[in-house]
N, C-alpha and C. Protein backbone atom coordinates (compact mmCIF):
# COMPACT_ATOMS: atom_id res chain seq x y z
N UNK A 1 -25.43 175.93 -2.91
CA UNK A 1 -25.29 176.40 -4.27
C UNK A 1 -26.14 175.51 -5.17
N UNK A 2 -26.53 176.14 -6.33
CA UNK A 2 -27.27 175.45 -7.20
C UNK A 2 -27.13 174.45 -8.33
N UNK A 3 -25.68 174.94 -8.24
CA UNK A 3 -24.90 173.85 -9.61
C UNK A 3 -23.99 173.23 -8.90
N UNK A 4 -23.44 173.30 -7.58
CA UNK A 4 -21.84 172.73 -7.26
C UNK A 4 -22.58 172.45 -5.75
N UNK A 5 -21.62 171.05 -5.35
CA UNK A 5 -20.99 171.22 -3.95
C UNK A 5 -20.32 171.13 -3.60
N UNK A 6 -19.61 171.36 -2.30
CA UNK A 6 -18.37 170.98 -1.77
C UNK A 6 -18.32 170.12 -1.07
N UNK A 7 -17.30 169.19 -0.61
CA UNK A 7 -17.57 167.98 0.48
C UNK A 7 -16.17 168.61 1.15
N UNK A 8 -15.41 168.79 2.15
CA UNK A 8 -14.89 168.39 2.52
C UNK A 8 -14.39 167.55 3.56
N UNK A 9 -13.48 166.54 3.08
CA UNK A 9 -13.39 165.26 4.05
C UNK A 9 -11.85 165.14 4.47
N UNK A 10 -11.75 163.78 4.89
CA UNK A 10 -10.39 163.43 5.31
C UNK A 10 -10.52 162.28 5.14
N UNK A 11 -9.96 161.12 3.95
CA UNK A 11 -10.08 160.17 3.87
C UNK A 11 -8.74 159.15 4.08
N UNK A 12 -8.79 158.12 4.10
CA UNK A 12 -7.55 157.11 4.23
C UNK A 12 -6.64 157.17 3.02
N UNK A 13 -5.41 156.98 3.38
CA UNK A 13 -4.73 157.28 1.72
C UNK A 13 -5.52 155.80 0.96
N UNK A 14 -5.71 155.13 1.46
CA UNK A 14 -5.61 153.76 0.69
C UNK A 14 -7.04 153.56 0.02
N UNK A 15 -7.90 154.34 0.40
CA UNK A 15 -9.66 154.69 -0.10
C UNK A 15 -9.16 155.28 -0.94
N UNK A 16 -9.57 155.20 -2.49
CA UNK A 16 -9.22 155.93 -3.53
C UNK A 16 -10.53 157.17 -3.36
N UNK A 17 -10.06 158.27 -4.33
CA UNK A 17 -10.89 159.17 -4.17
C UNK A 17 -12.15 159.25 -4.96
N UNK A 18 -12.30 158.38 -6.70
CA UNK A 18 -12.94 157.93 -7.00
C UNK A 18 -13.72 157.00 -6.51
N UNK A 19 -13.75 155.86 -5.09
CA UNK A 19 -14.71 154.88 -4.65
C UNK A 19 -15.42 156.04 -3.74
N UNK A 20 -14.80 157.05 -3.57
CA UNK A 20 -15.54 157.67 -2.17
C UNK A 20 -16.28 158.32 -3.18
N UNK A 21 -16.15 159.34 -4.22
CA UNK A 21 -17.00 160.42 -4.79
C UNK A 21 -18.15 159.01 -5.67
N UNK A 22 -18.40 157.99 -6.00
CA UNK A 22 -18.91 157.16 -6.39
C UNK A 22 -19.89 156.41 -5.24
N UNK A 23 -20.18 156.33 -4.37
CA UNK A 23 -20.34 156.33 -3.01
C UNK A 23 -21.53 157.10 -2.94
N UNK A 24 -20.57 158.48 -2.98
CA UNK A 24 -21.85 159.54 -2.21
C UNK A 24 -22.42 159.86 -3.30
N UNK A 25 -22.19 159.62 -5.02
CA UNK A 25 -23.32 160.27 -5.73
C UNK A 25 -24.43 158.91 -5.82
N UNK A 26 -24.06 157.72 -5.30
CA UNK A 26 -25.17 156.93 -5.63
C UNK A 26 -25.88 156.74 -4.06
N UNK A 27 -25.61 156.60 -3.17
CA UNK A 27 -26.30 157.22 -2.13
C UNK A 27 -26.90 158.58 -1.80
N UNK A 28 -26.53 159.11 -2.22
CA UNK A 28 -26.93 160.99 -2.38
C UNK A 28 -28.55 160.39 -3.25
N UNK A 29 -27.71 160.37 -4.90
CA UNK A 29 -29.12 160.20 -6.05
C UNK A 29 -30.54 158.84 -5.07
N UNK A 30 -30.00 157.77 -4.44
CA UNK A 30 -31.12 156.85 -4.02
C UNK A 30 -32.18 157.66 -2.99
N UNK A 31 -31.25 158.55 -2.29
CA UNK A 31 -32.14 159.60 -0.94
C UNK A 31 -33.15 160.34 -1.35
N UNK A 32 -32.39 161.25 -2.87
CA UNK A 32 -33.26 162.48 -2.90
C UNK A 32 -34.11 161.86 -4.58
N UNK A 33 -33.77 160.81 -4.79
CA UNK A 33 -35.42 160.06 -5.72
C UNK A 33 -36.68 159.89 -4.92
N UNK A 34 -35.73 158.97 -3.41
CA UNK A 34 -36.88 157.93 -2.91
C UNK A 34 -37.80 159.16 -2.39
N UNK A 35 -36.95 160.02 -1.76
CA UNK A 35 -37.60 161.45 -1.01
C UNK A 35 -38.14 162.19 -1.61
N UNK A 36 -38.35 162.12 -2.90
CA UNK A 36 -38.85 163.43 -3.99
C UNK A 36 -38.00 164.79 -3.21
N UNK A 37 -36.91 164.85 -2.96
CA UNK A 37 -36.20 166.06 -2.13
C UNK A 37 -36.66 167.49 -3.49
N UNK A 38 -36.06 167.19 -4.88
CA UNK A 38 -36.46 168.09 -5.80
C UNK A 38 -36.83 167.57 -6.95
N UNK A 39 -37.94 167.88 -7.61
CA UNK A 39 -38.63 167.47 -8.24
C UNK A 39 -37.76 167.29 -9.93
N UNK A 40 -36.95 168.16 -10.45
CA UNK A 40 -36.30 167.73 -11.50
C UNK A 40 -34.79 166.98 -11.22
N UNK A 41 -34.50 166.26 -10.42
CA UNK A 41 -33.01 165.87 -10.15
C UNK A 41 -33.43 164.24 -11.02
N UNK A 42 -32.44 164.44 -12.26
CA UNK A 42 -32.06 163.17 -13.11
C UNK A 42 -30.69 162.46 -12.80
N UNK A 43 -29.87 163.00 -11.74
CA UNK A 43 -29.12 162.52 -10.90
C UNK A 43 -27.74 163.32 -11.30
N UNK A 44 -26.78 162.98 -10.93
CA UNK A 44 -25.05 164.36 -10.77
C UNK A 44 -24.67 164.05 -12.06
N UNK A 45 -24.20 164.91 -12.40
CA UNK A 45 -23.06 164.77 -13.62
C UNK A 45 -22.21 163.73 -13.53
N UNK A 46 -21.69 163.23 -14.68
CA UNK A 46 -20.39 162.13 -14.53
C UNK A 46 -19.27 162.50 -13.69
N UNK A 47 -18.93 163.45 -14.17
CA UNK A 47 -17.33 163.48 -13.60
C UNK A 47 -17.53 164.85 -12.52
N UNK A 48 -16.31 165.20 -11.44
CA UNK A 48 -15.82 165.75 -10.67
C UNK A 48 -14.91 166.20 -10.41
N UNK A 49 -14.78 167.07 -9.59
CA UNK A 49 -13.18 167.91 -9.33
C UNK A 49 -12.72 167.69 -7.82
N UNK A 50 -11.61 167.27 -7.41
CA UNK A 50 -11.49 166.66 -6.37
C UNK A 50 -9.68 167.49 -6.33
N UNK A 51 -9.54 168.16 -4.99
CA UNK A 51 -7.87 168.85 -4.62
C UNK A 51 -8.28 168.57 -3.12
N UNK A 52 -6.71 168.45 -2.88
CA UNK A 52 -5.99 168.11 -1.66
C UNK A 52 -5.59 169.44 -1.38
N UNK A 53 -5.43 169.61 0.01
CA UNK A 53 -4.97 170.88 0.57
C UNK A 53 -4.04 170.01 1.71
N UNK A 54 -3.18 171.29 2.32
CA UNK A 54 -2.41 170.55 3.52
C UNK A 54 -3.15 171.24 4.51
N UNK A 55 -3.15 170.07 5.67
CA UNK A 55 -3.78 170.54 7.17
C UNK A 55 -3.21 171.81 7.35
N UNK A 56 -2.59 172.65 7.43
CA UNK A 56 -2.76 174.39 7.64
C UNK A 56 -3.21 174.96 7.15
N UNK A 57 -4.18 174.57 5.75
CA UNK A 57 -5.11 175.18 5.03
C UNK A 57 -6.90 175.16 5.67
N UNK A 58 -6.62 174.12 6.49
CA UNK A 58 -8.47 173.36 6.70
C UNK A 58 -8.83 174.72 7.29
N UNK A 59 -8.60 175.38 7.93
CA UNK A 59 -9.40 176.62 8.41
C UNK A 59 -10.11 177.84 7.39
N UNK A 60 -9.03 177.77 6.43
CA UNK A 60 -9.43 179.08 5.71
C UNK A 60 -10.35 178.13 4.97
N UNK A 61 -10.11 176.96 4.37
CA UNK A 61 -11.13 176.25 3.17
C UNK A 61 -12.11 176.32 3.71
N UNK A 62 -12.35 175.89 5.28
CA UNK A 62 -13.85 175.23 5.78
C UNK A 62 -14.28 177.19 5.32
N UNK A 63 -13.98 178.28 5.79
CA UNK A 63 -14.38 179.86 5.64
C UNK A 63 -14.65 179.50 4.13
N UNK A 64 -14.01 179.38 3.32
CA UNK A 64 -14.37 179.74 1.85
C UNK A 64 -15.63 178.78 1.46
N UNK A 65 -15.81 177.59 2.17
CA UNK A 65 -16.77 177.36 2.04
C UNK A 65 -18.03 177.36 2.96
N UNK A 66 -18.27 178.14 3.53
CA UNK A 66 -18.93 178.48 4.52
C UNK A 66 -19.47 179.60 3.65
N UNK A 67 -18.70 180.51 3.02
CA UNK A 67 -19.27 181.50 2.80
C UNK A 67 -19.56 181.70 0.87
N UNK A 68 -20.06 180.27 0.29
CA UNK A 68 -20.25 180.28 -1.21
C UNK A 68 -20.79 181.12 -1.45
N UNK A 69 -22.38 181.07 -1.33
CA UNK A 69 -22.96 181.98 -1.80
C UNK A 69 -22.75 183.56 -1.76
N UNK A 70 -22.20 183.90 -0.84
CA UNK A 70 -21.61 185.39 -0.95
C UNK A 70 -20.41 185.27 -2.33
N UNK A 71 -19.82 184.63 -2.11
CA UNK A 71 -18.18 184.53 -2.92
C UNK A 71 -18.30 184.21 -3.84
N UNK A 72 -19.49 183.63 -4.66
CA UNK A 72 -20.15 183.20 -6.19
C UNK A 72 -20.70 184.44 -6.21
N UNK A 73 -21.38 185.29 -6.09
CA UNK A 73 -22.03 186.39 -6.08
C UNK A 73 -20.79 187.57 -6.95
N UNK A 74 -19.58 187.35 -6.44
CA UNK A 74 -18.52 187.87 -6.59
C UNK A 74 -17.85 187.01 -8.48
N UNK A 75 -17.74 186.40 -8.37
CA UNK A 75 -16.85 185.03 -9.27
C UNK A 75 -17.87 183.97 -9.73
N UNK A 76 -18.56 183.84 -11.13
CA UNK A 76 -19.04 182.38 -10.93
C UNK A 76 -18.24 181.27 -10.89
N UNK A 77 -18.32 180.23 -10.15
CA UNK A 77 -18.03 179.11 -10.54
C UNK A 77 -17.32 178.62 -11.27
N UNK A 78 -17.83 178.60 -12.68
CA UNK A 78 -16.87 177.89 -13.74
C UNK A 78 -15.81 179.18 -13.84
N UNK A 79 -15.96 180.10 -13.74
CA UNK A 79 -14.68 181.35 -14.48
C UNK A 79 -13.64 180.41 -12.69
N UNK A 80 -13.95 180.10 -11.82
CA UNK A 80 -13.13 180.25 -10.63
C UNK A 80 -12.55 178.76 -10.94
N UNK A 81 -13.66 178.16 -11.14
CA UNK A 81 -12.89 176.50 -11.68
C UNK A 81 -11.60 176.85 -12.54
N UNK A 82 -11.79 177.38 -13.67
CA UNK A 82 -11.14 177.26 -14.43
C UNK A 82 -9.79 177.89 -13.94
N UNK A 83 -9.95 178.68 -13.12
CA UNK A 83 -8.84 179.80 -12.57
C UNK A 83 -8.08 179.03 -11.50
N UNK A 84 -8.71 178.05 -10.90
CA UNK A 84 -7.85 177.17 -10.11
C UNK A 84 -7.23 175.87 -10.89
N UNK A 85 -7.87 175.24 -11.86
CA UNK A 85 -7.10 174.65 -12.62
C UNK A 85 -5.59 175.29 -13.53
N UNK A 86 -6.00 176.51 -13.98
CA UNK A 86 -4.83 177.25 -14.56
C UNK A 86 -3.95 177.21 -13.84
N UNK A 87 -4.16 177.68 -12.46
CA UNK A 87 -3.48 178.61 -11.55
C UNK A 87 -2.11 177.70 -10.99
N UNK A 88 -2.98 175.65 -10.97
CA UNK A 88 -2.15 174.95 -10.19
C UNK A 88 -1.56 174.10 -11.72
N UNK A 89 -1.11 174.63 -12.82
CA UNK A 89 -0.85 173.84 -14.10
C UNK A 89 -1.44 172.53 -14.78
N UNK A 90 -2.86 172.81 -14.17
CA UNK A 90 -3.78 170.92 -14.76
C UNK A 90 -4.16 171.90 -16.47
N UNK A 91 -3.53 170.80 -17.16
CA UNK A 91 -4.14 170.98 -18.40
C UNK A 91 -5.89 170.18 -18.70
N UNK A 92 -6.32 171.01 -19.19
CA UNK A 92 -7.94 170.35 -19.71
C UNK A 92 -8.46 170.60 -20.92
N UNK A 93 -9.23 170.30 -21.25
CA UNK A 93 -9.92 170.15 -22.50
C UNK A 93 -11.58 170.77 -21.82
N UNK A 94 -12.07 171.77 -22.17
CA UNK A 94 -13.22 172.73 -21.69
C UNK A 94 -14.37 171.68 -22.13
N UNK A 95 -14.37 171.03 -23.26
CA UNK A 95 -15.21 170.14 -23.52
C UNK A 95 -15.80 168.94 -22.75
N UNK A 96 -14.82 169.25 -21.58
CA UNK A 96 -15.00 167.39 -20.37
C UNK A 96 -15.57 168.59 -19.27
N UNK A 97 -15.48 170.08 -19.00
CA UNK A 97 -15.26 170.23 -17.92
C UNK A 97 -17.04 170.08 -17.52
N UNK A 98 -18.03 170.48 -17.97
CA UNK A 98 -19.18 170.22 -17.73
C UNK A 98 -20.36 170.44 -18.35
């Protein structure tokens, strides 16, 4: 996708989820500078969206994300962000979201 990615992982409870997403955007941004990977990348946005699922979910998530680009085609992005934030009661302020 062109604006979003997904990671999904399995991390230690005791690794906060902020050192890990801090991690991969400054290793990610050092790769694709040194590499010229794309020619306008000024590096990720500040902030991120990060949910937990329970292990009887990992099958269908790894499918939903397997299949973005079809399923954005359908829903953009932010209308689906926002629809999963509603959906699980996170209050936000639209002004932080991006």
């Amino acid at each position: 996708m062109e604006d979003h990615i997904h990671i999904f992982t399995h991390i230690h409870p005791a690794i906060p989820v902020s050192s890990l997403i801090k991690n991969i955007k400054l290793a990610s941004s050092d790769m694709i500078k040194r590499n010229r990977l794309f020619d306008h990348f000024e590096g990720w946005q500040k902030g991120y969206g990060a949910f937990s699922v329970n292990y009887s979910s990992k099958n269908n998530l790894i499918e939903y994300i397997k299949n973005q680009q079809e399923h954005h085609q359908k829903i953009n992005f932010i209308t689906e962000y926002k629809r999963v934030l509603e959906e699980n009661g996170i209050e936000f302020d639209e002004k932080y979201l991006f």
